[in-house]
C-alpha atoms as a PDB file:
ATOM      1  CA  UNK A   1      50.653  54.494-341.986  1.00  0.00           C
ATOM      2  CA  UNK A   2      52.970  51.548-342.808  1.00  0.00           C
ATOM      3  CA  UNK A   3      56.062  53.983-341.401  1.00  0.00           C
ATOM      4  CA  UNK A   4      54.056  55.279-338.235  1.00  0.00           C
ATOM      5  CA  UNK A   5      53.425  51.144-337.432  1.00  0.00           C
ATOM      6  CA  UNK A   6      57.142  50.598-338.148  1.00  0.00           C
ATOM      7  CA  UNK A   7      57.898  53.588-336.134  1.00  0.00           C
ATOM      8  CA  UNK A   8      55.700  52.525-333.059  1.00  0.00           C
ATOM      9  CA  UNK A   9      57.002  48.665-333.313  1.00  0.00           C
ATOM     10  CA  UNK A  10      60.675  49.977-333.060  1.00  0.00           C
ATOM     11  CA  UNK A  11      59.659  52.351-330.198  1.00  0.00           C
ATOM     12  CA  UNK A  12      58.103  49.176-328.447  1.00  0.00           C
ATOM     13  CA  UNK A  13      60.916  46.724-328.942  1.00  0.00           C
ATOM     14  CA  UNK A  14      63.566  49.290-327.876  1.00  0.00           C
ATOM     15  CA  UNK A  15      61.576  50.243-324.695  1.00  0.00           C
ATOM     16  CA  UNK A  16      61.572  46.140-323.873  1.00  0.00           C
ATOM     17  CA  UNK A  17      65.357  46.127-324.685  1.00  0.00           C
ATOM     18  CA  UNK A  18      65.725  48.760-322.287  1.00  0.00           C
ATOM     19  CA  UNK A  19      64.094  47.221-319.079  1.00  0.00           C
ATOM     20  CA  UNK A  20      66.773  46.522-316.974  1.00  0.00           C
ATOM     21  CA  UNK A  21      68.738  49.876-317.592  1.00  0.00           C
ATOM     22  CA  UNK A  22      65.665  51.398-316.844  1.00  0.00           C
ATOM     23  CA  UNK A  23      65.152  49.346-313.533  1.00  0.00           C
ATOM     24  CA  UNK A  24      68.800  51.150-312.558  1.00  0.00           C
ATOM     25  CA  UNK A  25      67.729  54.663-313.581  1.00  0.00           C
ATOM     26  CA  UNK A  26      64.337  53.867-311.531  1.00  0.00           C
ATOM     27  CA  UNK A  27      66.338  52.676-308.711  1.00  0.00           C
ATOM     28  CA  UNK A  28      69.049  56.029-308.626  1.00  0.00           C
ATOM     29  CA  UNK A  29      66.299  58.262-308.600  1.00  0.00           C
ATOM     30  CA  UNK A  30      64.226  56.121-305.683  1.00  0.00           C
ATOM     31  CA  UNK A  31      66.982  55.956-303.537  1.00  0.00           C
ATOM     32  CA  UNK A  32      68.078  59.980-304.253  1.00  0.00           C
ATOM     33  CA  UNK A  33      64.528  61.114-302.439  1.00  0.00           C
ATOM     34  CA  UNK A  34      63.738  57.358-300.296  1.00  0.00           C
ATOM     35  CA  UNK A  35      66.069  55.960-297.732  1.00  0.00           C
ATOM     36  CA  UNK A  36      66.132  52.856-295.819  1.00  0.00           C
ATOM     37  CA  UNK A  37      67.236  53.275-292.592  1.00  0.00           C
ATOM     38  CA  UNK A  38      70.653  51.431-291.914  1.00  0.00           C
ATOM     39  CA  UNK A  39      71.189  50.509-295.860  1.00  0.00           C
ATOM     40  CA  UNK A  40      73.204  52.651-297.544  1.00  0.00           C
ATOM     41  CA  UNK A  41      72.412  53.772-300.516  1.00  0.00           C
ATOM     42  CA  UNK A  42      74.622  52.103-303.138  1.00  0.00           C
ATOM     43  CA  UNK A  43      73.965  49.005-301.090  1.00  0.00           C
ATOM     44  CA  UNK A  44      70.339  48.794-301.663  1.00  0.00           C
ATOM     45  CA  UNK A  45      71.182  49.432-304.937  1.00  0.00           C
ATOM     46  CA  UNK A  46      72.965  46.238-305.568  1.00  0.00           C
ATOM     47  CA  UNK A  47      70.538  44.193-303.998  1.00  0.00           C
ATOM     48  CA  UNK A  48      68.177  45.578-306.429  1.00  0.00           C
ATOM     49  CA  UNK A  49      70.511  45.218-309.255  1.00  0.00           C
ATOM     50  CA  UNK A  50      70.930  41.737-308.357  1.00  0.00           C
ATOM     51  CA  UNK A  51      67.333  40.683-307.957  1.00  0.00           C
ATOM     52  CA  UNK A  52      66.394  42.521-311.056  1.00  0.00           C
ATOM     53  CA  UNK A  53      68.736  40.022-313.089  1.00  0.00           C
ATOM     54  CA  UNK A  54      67.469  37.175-311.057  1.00  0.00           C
ATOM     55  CA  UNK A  55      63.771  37.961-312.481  1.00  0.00           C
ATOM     56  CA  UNK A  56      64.967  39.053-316.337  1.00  0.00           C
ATOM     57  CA  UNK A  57      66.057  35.490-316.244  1.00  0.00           C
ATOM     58  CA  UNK A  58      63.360  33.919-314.262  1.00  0.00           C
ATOM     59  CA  UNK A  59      60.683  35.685-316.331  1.00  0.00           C
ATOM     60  CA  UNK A  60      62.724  34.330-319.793  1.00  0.00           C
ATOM     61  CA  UNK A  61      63.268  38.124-320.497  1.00  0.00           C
ATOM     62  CA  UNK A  62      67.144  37.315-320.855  1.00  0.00           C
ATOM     63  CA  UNK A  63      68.287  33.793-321.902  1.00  0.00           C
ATOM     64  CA  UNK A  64      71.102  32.341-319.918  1.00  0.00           C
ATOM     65  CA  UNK A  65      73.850  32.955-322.779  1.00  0.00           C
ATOM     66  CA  UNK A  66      72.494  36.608-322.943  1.00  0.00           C
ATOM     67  CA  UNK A  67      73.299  36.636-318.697  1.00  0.00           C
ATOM     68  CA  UNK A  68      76.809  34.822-319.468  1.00  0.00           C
ATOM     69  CA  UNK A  69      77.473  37.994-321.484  1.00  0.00           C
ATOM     70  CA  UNK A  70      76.326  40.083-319.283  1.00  0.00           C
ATOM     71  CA  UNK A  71      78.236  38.583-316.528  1.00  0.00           C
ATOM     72  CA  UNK A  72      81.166  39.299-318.341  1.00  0.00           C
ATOM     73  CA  UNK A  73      80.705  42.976-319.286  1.00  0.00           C
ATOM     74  CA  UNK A  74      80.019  43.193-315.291  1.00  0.00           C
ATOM     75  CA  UNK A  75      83.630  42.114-314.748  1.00  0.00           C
ATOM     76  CA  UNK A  76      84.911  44.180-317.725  1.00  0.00           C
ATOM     77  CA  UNK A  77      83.103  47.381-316.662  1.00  0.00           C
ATOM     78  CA  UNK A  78      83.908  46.772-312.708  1.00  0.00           C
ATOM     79  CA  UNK A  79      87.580  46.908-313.591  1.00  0.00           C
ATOM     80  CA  UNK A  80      87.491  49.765-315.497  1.00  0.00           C
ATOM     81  CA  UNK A  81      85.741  51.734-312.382  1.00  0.00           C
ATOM     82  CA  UNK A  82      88.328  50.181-310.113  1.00  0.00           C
ATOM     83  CA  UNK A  83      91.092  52.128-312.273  1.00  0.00           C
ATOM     84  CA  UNK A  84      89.318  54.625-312.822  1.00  0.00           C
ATOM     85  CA  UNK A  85      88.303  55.782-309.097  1.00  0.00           C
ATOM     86  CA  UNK A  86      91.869  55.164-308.498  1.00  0.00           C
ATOM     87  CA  UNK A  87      93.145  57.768-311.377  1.00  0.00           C
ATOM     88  CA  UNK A  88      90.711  60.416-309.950  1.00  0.00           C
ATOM     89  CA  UNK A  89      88.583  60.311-313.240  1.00  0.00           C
ATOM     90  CA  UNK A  90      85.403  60.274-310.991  1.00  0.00           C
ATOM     91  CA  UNK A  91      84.132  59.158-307.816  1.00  0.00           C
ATOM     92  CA  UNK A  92      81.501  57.660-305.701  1.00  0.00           C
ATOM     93  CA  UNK A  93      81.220  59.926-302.445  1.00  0.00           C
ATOM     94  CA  UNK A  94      78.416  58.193-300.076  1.00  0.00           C
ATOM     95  CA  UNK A  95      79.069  55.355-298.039  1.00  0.00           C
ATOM     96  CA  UNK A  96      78.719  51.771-298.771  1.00  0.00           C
ATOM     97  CA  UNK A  97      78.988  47.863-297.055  1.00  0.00           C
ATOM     98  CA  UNK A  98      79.755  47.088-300.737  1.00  0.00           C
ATOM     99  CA  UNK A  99      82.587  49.216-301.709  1.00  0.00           C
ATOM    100  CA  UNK A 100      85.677  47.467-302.935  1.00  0.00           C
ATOM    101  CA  UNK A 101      88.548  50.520-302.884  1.00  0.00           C
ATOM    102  CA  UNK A 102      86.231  53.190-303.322  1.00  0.00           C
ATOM    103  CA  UNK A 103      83.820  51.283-305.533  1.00  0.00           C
ATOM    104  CA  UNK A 104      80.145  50.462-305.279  1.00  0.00           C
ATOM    105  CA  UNK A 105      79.666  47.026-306.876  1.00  0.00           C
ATOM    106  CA  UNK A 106      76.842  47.837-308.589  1.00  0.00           C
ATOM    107  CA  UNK A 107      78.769  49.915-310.858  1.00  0.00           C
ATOM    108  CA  UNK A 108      79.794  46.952-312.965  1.00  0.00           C
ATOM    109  CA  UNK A 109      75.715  46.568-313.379  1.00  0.00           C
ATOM    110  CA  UNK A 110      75.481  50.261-315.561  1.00  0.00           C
ATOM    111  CA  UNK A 111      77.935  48.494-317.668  1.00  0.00           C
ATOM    112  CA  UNK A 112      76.296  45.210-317.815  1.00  0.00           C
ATOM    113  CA  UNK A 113      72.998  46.776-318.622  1.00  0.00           C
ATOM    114  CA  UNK A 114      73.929  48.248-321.850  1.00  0.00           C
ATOM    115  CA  UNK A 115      75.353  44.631-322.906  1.00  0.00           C
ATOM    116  CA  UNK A 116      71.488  43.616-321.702  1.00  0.00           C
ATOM    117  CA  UNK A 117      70.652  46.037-324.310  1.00  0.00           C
ATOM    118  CA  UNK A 118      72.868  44.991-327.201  1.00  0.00           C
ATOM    119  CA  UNK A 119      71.370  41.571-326.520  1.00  0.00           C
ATOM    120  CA  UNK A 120      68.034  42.264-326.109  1.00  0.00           C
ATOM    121  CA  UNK A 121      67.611  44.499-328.463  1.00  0.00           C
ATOM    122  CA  UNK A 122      69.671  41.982-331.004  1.00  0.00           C
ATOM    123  CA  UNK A 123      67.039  39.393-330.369  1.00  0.00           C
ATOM    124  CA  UNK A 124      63.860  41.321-330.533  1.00  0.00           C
ATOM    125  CA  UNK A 125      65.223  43.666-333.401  1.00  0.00           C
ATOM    126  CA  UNK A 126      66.661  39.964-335.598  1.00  0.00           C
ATOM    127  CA  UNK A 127      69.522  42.227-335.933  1.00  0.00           C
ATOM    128  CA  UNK A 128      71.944  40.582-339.046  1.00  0.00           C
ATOM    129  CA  UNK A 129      75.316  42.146-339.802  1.00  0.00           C
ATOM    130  CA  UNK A 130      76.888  41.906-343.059  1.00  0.00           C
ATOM    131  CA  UNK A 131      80.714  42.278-344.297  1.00  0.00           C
ATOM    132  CA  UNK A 132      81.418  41.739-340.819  1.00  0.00           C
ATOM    133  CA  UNK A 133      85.361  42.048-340.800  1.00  0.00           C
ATOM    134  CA  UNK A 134      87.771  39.115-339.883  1.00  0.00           C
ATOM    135  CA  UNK A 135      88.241  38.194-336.391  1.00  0.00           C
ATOM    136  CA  UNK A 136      91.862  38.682-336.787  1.00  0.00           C
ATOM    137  CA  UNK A 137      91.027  42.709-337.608  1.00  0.00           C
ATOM    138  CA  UNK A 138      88.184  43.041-334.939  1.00  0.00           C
ATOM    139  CA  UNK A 139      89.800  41.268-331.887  1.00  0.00           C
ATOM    140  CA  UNK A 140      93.716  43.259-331.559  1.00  0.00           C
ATOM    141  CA  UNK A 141      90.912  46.678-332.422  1.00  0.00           C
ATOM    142  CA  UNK A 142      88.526  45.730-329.539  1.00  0.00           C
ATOM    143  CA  UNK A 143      91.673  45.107-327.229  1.00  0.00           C
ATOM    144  CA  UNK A 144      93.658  48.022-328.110  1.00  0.00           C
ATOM    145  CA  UNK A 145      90.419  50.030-327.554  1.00  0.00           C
ATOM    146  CA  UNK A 146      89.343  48.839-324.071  1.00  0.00           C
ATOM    147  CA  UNK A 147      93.208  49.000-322.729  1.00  0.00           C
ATOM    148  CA  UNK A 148      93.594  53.026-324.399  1.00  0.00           C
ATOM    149  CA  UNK A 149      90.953  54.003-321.334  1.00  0.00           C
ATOM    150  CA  UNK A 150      93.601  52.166-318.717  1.00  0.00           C
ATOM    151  CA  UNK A 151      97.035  53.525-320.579  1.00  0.00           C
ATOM    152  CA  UNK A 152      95.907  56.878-322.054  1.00  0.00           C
ATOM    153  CA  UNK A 153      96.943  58.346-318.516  1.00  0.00           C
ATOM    154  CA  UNK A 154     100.717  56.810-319.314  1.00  0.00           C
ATOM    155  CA  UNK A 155     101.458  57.144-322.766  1.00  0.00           C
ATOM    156  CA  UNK A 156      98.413  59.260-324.356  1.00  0.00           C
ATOM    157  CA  UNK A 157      95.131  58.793-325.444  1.00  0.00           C
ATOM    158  CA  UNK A 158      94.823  57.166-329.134  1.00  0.00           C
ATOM    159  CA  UNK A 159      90.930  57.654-329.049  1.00  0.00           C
ATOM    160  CA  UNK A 160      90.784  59.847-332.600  1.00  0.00           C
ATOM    161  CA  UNK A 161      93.607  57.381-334.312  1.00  0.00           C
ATOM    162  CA  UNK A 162      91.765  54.366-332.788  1.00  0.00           C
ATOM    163  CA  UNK A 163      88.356  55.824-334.524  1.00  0.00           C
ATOM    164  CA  UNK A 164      89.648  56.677-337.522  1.00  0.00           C
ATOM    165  CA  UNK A 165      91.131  52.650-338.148  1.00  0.00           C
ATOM    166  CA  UNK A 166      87.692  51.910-336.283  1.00  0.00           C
ATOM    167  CA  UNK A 167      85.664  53.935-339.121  1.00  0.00           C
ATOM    168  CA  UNK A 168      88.062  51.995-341.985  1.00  0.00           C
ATOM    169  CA  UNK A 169      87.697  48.682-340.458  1.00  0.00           C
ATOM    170  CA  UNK A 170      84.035  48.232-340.396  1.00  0.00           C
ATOM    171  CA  UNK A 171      83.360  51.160-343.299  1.00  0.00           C
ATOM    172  CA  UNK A 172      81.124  48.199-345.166  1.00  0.00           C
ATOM    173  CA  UNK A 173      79.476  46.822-342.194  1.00  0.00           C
ATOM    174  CA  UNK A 174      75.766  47.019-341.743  1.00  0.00           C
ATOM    175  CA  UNK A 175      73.763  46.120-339.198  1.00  0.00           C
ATOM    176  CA  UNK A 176      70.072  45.082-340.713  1.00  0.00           C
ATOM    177  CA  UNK A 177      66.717  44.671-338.663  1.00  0.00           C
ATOM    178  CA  UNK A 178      63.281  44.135-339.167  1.00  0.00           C
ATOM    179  CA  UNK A 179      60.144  45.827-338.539  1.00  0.00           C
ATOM    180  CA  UNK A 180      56.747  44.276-339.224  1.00  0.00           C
ATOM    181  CA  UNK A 181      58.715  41.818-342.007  1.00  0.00           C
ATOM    182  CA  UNK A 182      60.552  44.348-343.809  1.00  0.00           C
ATOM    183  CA  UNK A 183      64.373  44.839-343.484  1.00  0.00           C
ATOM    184  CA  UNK A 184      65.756  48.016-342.624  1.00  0.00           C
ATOM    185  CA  UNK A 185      69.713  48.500-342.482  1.00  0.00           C
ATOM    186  CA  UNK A 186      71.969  51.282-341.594  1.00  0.00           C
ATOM    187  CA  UNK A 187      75.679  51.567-341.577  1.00  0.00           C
ATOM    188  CA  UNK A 188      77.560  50.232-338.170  1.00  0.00           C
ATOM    189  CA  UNK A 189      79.369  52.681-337.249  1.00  0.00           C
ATOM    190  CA  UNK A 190      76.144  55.213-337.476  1.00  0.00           C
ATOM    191  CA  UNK A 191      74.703  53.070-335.029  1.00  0.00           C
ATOM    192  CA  UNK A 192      77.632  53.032-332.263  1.00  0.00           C
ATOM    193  CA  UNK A 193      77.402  56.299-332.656  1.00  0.00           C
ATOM    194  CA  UNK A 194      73.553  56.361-331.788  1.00  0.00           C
ATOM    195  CA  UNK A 195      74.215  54.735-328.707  1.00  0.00           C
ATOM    196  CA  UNK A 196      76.647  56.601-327.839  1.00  0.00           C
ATOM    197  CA  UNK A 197      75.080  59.707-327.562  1.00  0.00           C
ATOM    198  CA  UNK A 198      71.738  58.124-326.100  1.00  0.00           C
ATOM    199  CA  UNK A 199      74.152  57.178-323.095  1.00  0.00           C
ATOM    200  CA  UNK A 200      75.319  60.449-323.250  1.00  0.00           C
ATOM    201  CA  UNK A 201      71.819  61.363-322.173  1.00  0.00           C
ATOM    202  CA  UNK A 202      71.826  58.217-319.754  1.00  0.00           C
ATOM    203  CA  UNK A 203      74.959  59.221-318.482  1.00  0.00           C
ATOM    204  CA  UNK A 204      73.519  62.745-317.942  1.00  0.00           C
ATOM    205  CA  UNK A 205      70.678  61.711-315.862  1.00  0.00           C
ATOM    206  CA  UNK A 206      72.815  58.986-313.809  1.00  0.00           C
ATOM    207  CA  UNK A 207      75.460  61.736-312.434  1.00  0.00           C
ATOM    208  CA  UNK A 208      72.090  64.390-311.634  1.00  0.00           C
ATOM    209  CA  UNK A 209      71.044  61.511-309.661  1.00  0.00           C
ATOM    210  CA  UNK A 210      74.017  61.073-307.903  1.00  0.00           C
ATOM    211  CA  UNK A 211      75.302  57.293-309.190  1.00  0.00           C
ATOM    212  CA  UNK A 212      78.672  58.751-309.408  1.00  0.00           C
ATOM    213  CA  UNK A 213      80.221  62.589-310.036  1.00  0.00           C
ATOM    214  CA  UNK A 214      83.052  63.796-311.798  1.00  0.00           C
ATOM    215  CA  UNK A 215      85.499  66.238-310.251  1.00  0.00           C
ATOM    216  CA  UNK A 216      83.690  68.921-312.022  1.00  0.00           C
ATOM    217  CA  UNK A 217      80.289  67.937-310.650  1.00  0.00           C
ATOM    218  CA  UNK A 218      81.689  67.988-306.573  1.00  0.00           C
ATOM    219  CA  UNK A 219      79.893  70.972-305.655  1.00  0.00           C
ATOM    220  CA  UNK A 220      76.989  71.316-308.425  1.00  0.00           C
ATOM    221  CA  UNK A 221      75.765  69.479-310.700  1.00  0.00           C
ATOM    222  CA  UNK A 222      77.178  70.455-314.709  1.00  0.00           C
ATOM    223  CA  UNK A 223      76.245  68.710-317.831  1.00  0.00           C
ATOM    224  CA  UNK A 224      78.800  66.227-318.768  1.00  0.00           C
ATOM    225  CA  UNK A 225      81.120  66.981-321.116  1.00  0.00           C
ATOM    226  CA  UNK A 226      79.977  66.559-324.805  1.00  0.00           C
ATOM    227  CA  UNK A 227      84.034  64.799-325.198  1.00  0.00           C
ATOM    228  CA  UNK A 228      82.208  61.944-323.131  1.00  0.00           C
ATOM    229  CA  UNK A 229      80.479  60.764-326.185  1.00  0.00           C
ATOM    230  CA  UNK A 230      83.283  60.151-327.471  1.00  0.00           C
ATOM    231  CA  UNK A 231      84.204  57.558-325.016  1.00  0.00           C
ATOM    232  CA  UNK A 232      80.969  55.896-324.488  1.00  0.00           C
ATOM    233  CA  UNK A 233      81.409  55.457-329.033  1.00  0.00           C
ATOM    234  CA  UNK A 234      84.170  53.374-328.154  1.00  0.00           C
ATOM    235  CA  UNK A 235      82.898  51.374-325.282  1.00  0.00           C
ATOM    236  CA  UNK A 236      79.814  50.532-327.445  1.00  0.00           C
ATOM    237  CA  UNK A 237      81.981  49.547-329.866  1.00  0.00           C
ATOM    238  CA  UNK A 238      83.322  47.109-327.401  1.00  0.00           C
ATOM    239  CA  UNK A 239      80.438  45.980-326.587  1.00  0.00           C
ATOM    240  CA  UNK A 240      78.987  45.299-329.823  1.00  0.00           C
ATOM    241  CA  UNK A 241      82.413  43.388-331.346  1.00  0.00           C
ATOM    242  CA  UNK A 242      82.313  41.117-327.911  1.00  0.00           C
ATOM    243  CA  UNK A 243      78.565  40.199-327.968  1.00  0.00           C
ATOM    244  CA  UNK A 244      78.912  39.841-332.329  1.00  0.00           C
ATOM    245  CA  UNK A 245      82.282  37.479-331.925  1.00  0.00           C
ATOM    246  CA  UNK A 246      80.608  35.587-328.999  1.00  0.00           C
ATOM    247  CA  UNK A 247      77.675  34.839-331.655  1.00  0.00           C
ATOM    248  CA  UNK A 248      80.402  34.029-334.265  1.00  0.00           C
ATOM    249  CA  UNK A 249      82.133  31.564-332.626  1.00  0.00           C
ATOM    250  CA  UNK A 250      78.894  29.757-331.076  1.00  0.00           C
ATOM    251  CA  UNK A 251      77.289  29.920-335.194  1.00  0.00           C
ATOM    252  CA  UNK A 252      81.063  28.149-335.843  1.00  0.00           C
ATOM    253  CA  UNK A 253      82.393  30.737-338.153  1.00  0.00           C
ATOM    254  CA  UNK A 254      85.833  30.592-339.071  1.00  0.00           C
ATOM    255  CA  UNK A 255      88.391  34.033-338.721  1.00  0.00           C
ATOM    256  CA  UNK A 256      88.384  34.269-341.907  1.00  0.00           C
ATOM    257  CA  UNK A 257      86.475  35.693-344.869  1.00  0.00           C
ATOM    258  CA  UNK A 258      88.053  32.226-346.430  1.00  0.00           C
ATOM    259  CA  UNK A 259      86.611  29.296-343.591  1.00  0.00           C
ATOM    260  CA  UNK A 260      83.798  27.472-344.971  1.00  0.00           C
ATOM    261  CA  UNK A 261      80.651  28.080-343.555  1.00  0.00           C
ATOM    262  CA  UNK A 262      78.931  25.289-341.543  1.00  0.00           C
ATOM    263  CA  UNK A 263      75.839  26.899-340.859  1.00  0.00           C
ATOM    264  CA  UNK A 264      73.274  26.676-343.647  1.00  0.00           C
ATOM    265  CA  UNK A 265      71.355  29.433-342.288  1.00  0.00           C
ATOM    266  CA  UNK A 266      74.120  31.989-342.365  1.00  0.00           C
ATOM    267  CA  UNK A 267      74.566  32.969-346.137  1.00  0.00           C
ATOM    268  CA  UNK A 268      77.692  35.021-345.762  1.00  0.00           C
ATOM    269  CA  UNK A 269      80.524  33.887-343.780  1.00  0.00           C
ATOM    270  CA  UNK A 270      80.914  37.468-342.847  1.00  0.00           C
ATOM    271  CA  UNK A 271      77.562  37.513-341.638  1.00  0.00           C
ATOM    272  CA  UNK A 272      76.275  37.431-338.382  1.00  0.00           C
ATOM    273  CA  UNK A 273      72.269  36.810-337.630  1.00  0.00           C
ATOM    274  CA  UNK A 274      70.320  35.514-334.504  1.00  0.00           C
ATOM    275  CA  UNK A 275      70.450  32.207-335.428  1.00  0.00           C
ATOM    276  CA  UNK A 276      73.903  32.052-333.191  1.00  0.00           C
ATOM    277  CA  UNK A 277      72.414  33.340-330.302  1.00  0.00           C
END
């Protein structure tokens, strides 16, 4: 009974951690069968994008650091796209006030709503890493990572080498969280991958509904490509060092394994719990 509670509780907090991607997927498939005469679609869209973070904050579902982050995975993801549409990766075919160079704006918000996620689901779950790695390891990996997706067209893609010194670097990280005051852990990278494919799924159900289409999808609808999973791994990644280094630096941590640690409620130096949020 204990483990069907547990199960339930997890099932509940990750359904409240997932209320503004869901808002998005609600939106796609509104606007696929509803119009509004004179909006276009990815238009309306944004505004609902936009007032949707307006009441996550208003309502205290998202703190204002959690909507900093956010803002900054908006930027991070909305320059990716622009490159992206540009490369011929994918595409956004209807018509829009808001497109910059082929580019809805509230593309950057799919992007922003899984760092909602990561934060949300970090403050409901009291997620706590331990044997986080040294900033000095994590920062050049999250870099390299994010500009592979930009010079992979150039030069090659380094996905599978970047994985492997991905899988090495954090092969004693766990991230810990608690259900109904017991403390449940599993190992880091099992978890990016998690996401990953769940996004996979997300990813899916956002190109049936017509939020973007790859060149394969033009003239009907296919599954995307299981290789996608791949690349959503890493972006989690991403997202997960950014959002855990942000909390690092705000709990005062040092780079290294050797700083002193001037939190007393932080252990481990190498740990990283919700007390930095």
């Amino acid at each position: 009974m204990r483990f069907i509670r547990s199960l339930l509780q997890f099932a509940w907090l990750q359904a409240l951690s997932c209320i503004f991607p869901v808002i998005i997927f609600g939106t796609l498939g509104l606007t696929k069968i509803v119009e509004i005469p004179g909006v276009p679609r990815y238009d309306l869209i944004l505004v609902v994008c936009l007032l949707a973070q307006v009441g996550m904050v208003a309502f205290k579902l998202e703190t204002i650091d959690e909507l900093k982050v956010i803002c900054v995975f908006h930027l991070i993801g909305l320059a990716l796209e622009l490159y992206k549409v540009h490369m011929g990766s994918w595409s956004y075919p209807g018509e829009g006030w808001s497109k910059v160079f082929g580019v809805p704006l509230y593309s950057g918000f799919m992007y922003a709503s899984v760092a909602s996620y990561i934060c949300q689901a970090w403050r409901r779950l009291d997620l706590r890493m331990t044997d986080w790695p040294a900033a000095y390891y994590v920062v050049p990996l999250c870099a390299a990572i994010y500009f592979n997706f930009f010079t992979h067209h150039y030069i090659g893609d380094y996905r599978w080498g970047l994985t492997a010194i991905l899988i090495i670097v954090f092969f004693k990280t766990r991230v810990h969280f608690t259900l109904l005051g017991r403390t449940y852990w599993l190992p880091l990278t099992l978890s990016f991958l998690l996401i990953a494919f769940f996004i996979w799924v997300a990813e899916n159900i956002s190109t049936f509904l017509g939020a973007w289409s790859y060149p394969d999808q033009e003239q009907i609808w296919r599954v995307v490509h299981l290789g996608k999973i791949s690349s959503w791994f890493l972006l989690v990644v991403i997202s997960i060092i950014i959002v855990a280094q942000l909390k690092r630096v705000k709990a005062g941590i040092g780079a290294g394994p050797q700083n002193a640690n001037p939190d007393p409620n932080i252990d481990n130096p190498k740990t990283i719990d919700r007390g930095a949020k």
